[in-house]
C-alpha atoms as a PDB file:
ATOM      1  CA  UNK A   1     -14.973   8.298 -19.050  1.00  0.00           C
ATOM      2  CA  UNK A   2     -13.824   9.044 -15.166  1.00  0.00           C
ATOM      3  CA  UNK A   3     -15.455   6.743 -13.225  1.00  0.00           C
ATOM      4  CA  UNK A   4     -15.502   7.229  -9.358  1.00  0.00           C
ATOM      5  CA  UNK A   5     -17.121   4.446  -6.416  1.00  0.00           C
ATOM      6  CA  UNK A   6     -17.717   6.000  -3.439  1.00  0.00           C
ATOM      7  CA  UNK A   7     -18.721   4.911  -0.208  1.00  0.00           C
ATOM      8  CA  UNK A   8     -15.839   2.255   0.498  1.00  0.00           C
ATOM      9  CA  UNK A   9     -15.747   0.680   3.532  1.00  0.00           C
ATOM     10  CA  UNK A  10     -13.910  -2.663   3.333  1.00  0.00           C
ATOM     11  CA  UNK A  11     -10.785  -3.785   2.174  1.00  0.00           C
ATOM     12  CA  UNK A  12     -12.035  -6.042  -0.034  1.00  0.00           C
ATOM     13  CA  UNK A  13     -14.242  -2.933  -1.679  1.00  0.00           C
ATOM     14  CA  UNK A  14     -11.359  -0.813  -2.261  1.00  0.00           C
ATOM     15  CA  UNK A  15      -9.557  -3.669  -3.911  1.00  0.00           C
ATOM     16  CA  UNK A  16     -12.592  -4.748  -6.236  1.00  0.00           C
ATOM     17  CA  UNK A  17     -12.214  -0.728  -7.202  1.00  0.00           C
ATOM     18  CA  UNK A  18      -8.663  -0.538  -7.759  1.00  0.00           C
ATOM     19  CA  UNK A  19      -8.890  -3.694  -9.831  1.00  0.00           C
ATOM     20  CA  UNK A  20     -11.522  -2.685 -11.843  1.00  0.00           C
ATOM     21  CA  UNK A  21      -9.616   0.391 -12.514  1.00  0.00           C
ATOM     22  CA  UNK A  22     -11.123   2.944 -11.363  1.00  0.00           C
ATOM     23  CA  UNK A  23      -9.848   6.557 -11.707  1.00  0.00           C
ATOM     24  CA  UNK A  24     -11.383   7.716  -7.966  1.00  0.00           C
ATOM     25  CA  UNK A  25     -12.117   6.047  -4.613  1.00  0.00           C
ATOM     26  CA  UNK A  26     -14.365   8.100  -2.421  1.00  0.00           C
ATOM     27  CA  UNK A  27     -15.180   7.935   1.338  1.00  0.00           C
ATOM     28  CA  UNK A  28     -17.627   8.968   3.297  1.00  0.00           C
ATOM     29  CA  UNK A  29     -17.428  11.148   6.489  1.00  0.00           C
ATOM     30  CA  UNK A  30     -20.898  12.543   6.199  1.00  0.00           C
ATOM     31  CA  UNK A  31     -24.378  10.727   8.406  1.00  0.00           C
ATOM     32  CA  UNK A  32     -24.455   7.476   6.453  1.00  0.00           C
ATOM     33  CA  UNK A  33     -24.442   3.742   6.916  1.00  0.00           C
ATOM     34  CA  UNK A  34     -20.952   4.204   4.703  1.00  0.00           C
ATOM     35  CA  UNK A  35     -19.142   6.833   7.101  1.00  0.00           C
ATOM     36  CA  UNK A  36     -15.920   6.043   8.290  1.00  0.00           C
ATOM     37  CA  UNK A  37     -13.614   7.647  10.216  1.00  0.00           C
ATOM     38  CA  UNK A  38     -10.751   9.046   8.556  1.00  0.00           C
ATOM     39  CA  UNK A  39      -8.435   6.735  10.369  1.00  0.00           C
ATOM     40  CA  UNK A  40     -10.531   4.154   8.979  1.00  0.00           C
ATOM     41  CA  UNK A  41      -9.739   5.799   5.527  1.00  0.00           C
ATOM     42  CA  UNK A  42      -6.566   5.825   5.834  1.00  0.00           C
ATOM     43  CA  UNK A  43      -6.068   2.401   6.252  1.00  0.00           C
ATOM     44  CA  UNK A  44      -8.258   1.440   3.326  1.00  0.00           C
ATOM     45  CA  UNK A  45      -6.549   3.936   1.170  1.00  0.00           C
ATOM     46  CA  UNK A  46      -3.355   2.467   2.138  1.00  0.00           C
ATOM     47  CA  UNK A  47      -2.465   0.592  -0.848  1.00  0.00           C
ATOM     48  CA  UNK A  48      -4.105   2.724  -3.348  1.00  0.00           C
ATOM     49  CA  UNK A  49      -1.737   3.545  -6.165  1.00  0.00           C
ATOM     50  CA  UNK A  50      -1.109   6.931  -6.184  1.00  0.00           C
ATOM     51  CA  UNK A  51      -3.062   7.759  -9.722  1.00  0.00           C
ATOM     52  CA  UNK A  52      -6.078   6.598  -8.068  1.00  0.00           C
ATOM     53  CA  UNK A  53      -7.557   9.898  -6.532  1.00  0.00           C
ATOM     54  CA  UNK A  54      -8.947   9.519  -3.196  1.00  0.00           C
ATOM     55  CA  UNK A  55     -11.538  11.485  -2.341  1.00  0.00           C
ATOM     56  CA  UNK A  56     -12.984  13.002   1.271  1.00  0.00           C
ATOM     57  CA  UNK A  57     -16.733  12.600   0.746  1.00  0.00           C
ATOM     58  CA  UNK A  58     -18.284  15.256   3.448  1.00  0.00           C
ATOM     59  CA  UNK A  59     -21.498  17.055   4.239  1.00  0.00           C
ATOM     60  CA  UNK A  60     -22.030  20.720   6.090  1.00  0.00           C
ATOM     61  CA  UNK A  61     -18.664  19.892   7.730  1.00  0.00           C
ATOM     62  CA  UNK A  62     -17.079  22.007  10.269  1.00  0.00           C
ATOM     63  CA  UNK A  63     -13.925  23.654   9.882  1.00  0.00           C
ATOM     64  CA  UNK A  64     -12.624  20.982  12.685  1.00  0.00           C
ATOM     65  CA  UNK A  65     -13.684  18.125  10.737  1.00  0.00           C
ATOM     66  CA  UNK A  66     -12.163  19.040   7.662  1.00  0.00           C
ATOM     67  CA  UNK A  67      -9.140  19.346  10.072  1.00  0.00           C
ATOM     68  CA  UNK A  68      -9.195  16.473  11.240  1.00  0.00           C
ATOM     69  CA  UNK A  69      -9.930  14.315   7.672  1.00  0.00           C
ATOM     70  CA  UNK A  70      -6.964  16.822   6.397  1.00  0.00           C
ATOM     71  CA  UNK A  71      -4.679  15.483   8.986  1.00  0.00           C
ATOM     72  CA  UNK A  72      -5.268  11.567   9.291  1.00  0.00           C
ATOM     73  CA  UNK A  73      -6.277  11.037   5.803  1.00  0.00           C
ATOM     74  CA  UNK A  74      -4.531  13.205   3.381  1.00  0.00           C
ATOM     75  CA  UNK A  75      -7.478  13.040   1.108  1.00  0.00           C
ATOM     76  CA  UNK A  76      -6.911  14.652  -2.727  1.00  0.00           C
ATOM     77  CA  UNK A  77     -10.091  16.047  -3.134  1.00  0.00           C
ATOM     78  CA  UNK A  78     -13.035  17.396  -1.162  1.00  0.00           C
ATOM     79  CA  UNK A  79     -15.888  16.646  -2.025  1.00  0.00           C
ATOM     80  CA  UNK A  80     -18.378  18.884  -0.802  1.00  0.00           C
ATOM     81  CA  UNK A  81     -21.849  21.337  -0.760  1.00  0.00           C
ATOM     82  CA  UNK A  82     -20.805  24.088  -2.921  1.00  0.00           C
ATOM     83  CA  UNK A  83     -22.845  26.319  -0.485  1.00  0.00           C
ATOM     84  CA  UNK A  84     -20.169  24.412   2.304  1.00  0.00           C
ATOM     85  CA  UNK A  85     -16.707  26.574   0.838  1.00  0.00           C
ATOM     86  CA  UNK A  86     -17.378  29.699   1.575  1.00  0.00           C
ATOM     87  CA  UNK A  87     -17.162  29.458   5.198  1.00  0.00           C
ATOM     88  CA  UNK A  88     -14.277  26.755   5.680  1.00  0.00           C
ATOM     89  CA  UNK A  89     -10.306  27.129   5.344  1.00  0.00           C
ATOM     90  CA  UNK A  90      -9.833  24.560   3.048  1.00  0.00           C
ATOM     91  CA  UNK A  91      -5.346  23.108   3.231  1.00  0.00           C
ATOM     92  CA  UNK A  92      -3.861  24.948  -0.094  1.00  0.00           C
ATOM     93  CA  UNK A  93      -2.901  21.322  -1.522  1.00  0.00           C
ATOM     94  CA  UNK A  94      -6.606  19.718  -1.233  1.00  0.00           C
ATOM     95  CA  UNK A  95      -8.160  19.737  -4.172  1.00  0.00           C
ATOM     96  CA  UNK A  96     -12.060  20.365  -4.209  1.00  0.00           C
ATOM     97  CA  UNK A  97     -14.853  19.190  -6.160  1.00  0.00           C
ATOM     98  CA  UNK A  98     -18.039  20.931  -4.983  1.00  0.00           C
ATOM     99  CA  UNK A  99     -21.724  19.277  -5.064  1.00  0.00           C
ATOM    100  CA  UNK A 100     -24.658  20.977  -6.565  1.00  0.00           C
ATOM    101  CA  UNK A 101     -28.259  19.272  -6.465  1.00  0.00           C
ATOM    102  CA  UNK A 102     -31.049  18.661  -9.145  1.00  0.00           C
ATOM    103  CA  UNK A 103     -33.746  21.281  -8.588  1.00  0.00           C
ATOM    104  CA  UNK A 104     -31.449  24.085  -6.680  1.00  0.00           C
ATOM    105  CA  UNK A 105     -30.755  27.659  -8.427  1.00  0.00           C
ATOM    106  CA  UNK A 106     -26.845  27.573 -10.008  1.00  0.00           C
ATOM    107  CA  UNK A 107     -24.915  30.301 -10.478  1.00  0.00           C
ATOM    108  CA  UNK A 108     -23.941  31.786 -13.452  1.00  0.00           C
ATOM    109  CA  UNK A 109     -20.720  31.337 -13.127  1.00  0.00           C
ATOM    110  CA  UNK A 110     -19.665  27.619 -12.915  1.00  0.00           C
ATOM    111  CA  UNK A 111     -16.376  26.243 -11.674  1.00  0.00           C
ATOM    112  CA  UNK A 112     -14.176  23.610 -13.693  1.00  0.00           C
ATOM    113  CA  UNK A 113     -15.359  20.840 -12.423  1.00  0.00           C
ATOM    114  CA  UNK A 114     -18.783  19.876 -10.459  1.00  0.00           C
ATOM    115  CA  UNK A 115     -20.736  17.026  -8.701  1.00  0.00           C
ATOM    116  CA  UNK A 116     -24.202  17.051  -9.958  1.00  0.00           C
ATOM    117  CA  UNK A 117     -26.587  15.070  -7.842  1.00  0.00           C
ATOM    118  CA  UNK A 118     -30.015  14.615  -6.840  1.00  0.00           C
ATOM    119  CA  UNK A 119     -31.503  16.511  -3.447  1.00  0.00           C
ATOM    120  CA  UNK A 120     -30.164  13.723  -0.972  1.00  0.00           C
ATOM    121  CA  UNK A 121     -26.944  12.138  -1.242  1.00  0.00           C
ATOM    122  CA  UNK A 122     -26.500   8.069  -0.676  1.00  0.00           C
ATOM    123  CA  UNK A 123     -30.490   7.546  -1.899  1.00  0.00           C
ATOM    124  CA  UNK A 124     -30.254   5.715  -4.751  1.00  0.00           C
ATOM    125  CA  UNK A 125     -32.208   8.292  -6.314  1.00  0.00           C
ATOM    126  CA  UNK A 126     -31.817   8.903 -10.163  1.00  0.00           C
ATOM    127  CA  UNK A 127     -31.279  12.556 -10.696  1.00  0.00           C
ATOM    128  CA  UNK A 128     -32.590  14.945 -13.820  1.00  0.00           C
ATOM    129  CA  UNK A 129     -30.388  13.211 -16.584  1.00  0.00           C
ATOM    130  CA  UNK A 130     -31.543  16.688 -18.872  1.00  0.00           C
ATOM    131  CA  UNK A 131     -30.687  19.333 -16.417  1.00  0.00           C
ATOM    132  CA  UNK A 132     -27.233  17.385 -16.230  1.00  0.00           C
ATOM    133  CA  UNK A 133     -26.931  17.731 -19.896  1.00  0.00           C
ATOM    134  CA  UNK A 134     -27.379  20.683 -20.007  1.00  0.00           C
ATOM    135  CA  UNK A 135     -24.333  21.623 -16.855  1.00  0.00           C
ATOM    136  CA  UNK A 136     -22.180  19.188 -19.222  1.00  0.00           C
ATOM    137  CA  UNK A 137     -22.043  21.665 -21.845  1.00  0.00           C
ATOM    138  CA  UNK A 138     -20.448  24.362 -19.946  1.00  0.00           C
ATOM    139  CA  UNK A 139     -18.142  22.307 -17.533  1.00  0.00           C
ATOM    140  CA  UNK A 140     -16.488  18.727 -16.578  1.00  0.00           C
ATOM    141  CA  UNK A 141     -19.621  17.175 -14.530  1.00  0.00           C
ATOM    142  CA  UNK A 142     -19.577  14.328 -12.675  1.00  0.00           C
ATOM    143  CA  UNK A 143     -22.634  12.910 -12.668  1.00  0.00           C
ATOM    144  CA  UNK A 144     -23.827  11.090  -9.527  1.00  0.00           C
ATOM    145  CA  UNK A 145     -27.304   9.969  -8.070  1.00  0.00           C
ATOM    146  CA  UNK A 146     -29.016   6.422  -8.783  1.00  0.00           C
ATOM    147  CA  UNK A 147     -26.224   5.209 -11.178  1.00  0.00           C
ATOM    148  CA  UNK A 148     -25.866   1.482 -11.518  1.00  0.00           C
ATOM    149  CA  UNK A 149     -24.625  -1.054 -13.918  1.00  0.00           C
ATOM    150  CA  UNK A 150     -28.392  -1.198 -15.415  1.00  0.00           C
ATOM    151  CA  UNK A 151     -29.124   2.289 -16.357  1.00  0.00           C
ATOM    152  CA  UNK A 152     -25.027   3.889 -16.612  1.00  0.00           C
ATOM    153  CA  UNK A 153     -25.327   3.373 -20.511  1.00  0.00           C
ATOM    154  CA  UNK A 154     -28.096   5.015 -20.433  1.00  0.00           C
ATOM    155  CA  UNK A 155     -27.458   7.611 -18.360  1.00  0.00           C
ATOM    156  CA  UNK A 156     -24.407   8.413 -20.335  1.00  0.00           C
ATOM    157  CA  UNK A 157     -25.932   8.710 -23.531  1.00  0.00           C
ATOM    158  CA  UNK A 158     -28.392  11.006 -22.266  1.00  0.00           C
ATOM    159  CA  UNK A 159     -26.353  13.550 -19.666  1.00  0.00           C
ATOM    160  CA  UNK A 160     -23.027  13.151 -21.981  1.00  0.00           C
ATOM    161  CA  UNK A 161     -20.787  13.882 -18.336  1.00  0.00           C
ATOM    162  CA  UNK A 162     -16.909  14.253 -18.283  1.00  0.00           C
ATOM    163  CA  UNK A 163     -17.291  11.273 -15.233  1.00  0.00           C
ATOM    164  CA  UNK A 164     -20.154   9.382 -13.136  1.00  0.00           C
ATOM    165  CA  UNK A 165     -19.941   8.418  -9.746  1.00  0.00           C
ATOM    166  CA  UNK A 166     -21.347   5.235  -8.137  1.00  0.00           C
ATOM    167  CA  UNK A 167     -22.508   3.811  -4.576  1.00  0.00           C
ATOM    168  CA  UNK A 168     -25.546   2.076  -3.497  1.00  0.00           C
ATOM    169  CA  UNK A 169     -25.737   0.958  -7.379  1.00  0.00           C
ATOM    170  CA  UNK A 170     -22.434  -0.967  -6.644  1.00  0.00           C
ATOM    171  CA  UNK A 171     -23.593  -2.003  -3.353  1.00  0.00           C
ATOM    172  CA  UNK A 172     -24.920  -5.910  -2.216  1.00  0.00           C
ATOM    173  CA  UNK A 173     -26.850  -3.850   0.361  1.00  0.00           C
ATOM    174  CA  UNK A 174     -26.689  -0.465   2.468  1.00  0.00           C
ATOM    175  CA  UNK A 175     -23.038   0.556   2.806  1.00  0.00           C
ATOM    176  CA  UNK A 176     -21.125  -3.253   1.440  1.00  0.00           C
ATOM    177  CA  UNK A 177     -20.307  -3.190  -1.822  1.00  0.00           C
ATOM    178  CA  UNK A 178     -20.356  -6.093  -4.712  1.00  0.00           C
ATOM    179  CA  UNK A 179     -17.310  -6.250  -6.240  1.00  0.00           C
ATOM    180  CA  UNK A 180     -18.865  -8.060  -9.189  1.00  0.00           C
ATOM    181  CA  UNK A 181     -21.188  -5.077  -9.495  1.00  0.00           C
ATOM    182  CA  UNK A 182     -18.224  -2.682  -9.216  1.00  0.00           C
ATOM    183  CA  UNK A 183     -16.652  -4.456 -12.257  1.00  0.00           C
ATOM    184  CA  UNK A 184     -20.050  -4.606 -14.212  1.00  0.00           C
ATOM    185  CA  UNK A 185     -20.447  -0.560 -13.780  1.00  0.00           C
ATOM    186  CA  UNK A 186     -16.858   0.176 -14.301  1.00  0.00           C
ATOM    187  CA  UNK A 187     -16.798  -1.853 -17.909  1.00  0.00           C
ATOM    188  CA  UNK A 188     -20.406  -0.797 -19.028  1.00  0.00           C
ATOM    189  CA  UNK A 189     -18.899   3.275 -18.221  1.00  0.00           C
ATOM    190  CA  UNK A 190     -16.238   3.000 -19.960  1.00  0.00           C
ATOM    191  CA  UNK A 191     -17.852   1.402 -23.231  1.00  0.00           C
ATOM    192  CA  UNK A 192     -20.990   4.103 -23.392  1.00  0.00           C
ATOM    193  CA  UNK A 193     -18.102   6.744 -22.721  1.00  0.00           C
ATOM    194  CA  UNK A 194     -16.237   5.165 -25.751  1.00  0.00           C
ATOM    195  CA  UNK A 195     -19.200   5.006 -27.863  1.00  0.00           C
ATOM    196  CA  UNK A 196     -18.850   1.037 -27.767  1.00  0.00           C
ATOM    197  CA  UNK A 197     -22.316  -0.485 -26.973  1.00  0.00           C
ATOM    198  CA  UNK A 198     -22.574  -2.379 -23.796  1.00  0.00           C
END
């Protein structure tokens, strides 16, 4: 099971991550009481091992801001609106990972890899766990959207996702993280991913 926290904005968040092993660090450059600025990222990504992905977390960006993230950050991936592509030059050697939302039309043709979330990202909001499932069987989702240590299992067992993706769930309150929580959704992930029970 890929597991992903997003959201980072301390050191000591980042390192609670790394050490719980996670396979993704994300941060946020969109409106949000987690938005940092991607010098800011950079410096928190600093010591990130290099198998750790780190992902660009952004929302209706401009082409300059995706510039300017590209440039001070060096993210992996981009995570972004899938409606957000088609109008912005995205670097040849940046990854992407677009975001589609419960209760939006798809397309028919899916790409390799998604975000599948509820309307509004950083809520807390538990998205549709069946419409998920059902995305799962024809590509690697990621589920996000009102994940936390309590209901992961769960959430697991009934969207059956290639990864999940956590942030307020992890979080003491809006935008700082508990690392103990960050441990408690990273093990729990991994052992409904396994098939282990929690």
């Amino acid at each position: 099971m890929w597991v992903k926290v997003c959201g980072l904005t301390t050191p000591d968040a980042v390192a609670a991550a790394v050490d719980a092993g996670v396979d993704a660090v994300g941060f946020v450059f969109a409106e949000s009481k987690r938005r940092v600025t991607p010098r800011q990222a950079a410096e928190l990504a600093r010591d990130v091992p290099r198998e750790i992905v780190r992902v660009a977390v952004m929302l209706h960006p401009s082409q300059a801001e995706i510039d300017e993230v590209w440039s001070q950050f060096r993210p992996d991936v981009l995570q972004t609106d899938a409606d957000d592509l088609a109008s912005l030059q995205v670097p040849t050697d940046l990854k992407v990972t677009p975001v589609f939302r419960a209760g939006r039309e798809l397309p028919a043709t899916l790409p390799s890899r998604l975000l599948f979330e509820g309307p509004t990202s950083g809520t807390g909001e538990t998205t549709d766990w069946s419409a998920a499932a059902r995305l799962a069987a024809r590509t690697q989702l990621i589920l996000a959207g009102g994940l936390k240590p309590a209901n992961v299992a769960d959430a697991i067992a009934a969207a059956k996702p290639w990864g999940v993706d956590v942030s307020s769930g992890v979080e003491a309150r809006p935008g700082v993280k508990d690392p103990q929580k960050i441990y408690d959704f990273v093990r729990i992930a991994r052992a409904a991913g396994s098939g282990a029970t929690k």
